[in-house]
C-alpha atoms as a PDB file:
ATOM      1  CA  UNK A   1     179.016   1.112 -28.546  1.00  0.00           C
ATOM      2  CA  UNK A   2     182.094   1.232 -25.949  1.00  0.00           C
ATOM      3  CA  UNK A   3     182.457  -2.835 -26.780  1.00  0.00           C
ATOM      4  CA  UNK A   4     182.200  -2.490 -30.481  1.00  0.00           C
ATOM      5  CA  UNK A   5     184.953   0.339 -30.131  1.00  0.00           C
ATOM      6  CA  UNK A   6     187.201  -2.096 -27.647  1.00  0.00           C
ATOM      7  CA  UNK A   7     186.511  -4.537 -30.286  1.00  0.00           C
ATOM      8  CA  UNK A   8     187.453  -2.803 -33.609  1.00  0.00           C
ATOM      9  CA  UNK A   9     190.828  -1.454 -31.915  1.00  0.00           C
ATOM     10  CA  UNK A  10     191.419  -5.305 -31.096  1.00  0.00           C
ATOM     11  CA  UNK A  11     190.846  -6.868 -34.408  1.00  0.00           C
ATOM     12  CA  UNK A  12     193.372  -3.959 -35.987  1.00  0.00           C
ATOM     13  CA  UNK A  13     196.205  -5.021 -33.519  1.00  0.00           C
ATOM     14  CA  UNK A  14     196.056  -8.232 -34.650  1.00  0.00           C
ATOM     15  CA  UNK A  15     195.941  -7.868 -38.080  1.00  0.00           C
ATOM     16  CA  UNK A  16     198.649  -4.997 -37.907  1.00  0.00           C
ATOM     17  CA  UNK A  17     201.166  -6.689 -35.203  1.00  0.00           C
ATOM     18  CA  UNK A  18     202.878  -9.210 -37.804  1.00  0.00           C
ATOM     19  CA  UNK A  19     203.789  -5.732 -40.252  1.00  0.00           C
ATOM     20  CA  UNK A  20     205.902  -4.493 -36.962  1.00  0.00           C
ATOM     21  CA  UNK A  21     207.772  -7.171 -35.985  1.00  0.00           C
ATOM     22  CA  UNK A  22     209.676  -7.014 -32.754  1.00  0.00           C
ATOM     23  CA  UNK A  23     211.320 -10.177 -33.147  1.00  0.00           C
ATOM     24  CA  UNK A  24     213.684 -12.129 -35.936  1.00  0.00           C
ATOM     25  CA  UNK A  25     211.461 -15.082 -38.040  1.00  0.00           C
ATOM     26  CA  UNK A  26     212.445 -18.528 -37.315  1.00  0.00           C
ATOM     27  CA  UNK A  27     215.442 -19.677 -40.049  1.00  0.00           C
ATOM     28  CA  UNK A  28     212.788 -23.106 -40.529  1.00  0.00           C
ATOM     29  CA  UNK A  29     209.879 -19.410 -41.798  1.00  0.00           C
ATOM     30  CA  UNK A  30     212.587 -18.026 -43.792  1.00  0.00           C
ATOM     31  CA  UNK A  31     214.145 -20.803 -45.678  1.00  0.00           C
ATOM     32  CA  UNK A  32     212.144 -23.890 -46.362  1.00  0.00           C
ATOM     33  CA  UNK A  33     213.974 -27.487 -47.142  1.00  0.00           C
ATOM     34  CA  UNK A  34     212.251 -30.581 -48.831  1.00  0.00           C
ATOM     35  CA  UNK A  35     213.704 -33.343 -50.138  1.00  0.00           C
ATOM     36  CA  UNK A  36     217.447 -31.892 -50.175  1.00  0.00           C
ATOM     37  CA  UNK A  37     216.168 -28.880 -51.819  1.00  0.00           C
ATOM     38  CA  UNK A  38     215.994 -25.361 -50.297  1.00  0.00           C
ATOM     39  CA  UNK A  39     214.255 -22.229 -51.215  1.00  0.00           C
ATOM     40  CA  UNK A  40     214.013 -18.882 -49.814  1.00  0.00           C
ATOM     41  CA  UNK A  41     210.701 -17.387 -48.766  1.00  0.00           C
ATOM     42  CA  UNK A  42     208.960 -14.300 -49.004  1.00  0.00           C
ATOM     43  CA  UNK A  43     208.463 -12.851 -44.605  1.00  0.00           C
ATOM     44  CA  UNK A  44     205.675 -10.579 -45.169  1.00  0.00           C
ATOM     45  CA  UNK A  45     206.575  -7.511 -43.286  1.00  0.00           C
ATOM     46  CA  UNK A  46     210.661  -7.399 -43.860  1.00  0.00           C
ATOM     47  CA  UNK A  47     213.168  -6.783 -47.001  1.00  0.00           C
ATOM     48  CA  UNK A  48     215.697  -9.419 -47.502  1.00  0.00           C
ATOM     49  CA  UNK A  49     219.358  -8.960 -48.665  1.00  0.00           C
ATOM     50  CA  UNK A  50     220.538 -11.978 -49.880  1.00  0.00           C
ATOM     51  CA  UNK A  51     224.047 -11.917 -50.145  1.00  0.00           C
ATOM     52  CA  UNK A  52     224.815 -15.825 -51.141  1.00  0.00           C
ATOM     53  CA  UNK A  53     223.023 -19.033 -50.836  1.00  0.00           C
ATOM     54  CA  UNK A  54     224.583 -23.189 -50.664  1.00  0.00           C
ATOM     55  CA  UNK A  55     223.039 -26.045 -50.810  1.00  0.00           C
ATOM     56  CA  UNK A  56     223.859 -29.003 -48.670  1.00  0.00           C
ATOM     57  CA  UNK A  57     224.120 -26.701 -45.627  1.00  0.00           C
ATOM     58  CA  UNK A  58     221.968 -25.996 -42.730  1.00  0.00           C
ATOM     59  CA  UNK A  59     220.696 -22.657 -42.533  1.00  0.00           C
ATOM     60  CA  UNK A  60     220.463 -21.119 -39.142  1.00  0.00           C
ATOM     61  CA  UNK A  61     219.657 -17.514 -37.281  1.00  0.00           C
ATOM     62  CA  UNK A  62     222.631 -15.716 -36.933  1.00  0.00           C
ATOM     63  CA  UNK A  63     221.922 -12.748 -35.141  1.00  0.00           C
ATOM     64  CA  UNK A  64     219.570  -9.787 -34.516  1.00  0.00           C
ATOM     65  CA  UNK A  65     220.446  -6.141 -34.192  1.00  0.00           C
ATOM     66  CA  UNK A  66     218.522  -3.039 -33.386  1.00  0.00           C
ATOM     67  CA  UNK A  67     219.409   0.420 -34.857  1.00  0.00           C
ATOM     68  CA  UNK A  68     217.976   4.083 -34.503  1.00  0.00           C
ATOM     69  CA  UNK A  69     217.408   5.147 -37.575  1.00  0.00           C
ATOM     70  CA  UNK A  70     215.517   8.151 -38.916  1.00  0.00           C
ATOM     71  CA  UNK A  71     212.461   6.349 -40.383  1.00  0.00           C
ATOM     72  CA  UNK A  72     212.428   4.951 -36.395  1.00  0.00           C
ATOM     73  CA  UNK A  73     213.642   1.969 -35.011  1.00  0.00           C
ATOM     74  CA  UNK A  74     215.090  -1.468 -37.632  1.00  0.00           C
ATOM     75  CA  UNK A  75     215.255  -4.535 -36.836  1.00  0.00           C
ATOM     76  CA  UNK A  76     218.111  -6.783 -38.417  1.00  0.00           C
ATOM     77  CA  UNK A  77     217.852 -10.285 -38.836  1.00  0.00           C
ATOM     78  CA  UNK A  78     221.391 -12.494 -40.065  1.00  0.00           C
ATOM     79  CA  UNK A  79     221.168 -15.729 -40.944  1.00  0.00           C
ATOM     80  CA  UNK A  80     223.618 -17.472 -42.653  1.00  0.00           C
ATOM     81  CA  UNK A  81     225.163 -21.138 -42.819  1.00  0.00           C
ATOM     82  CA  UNK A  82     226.226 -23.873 -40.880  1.00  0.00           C
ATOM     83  CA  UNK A  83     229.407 -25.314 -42.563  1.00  0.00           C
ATOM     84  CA  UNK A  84     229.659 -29.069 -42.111  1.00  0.00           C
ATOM     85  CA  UNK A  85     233.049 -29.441 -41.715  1.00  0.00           C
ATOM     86  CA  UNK A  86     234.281 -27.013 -39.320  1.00  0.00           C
ATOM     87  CA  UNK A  87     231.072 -26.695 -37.047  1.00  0.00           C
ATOM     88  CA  UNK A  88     231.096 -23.117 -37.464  1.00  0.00           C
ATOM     89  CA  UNK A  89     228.673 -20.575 -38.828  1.00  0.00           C
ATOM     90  CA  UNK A  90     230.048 -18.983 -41.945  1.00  0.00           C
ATOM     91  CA  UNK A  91     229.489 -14.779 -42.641  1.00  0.00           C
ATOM     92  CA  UNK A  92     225.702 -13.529 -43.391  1.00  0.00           C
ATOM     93  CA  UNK A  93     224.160 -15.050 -46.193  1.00  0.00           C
ATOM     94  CA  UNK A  94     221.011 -13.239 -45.815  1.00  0.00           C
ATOM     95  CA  UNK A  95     219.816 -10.214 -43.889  1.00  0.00           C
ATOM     96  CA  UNK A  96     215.974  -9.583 -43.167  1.00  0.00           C
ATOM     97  CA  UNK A  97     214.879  -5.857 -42.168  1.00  0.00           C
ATOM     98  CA  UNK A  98     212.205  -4.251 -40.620  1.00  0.00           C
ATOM     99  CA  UNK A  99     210.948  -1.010 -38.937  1.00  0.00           C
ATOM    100  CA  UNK A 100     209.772  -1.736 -35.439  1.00  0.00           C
ATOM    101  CA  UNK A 101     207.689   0.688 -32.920  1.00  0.00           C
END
């Protein structure tokens, strides 16, 4: 009975970890790129503000912030876009959020 308890609490964490996150998706999980074409994709678990989007530029992880909040602790995921020219990463193009533990 003990195992079958040990067990049950097991198989929950693992189904119920991914809804917490405690650490920013991968920009290759967020944005997905064939053939010269990009689309944005749905992170189960987080909200997305998507503030622009370009084509013909890398997308990359920005940053990651962590704020008290009263519905607990949010997670903040930037991403945004590499600009060709200068090298540099241009402002947030897209902000993932989540409420950790």
């Amino acid at each position: 009975m003990f195992l079958r308890q040990i067990g049950l609490t097991l198989a929950a964490f693992m189904f119920l970890t991914p809804v917490f996150a405690s650490q920013c998706p991968p920009a290759e999980k967020v944005m997905d790129c064939h053939n010269g074409e990009c689309n944005l994709q749905r992170v189960s678990g987080w909200s997305a503000i998507v503030y622009f989007t370009d084509k013909g530029k890398t997308f990359a992880f920005q940053k990651e912030r962590v704020d008290r909040t009263n519905r607990g602790r949010e997670i903040n995921c930037f991403y945004t876009y590499l600009d060709p020219d200068t090298h540099r990463l241009m402002p947030p193009a897209l902000v993932l959020t989540s409420v950790i533990n």
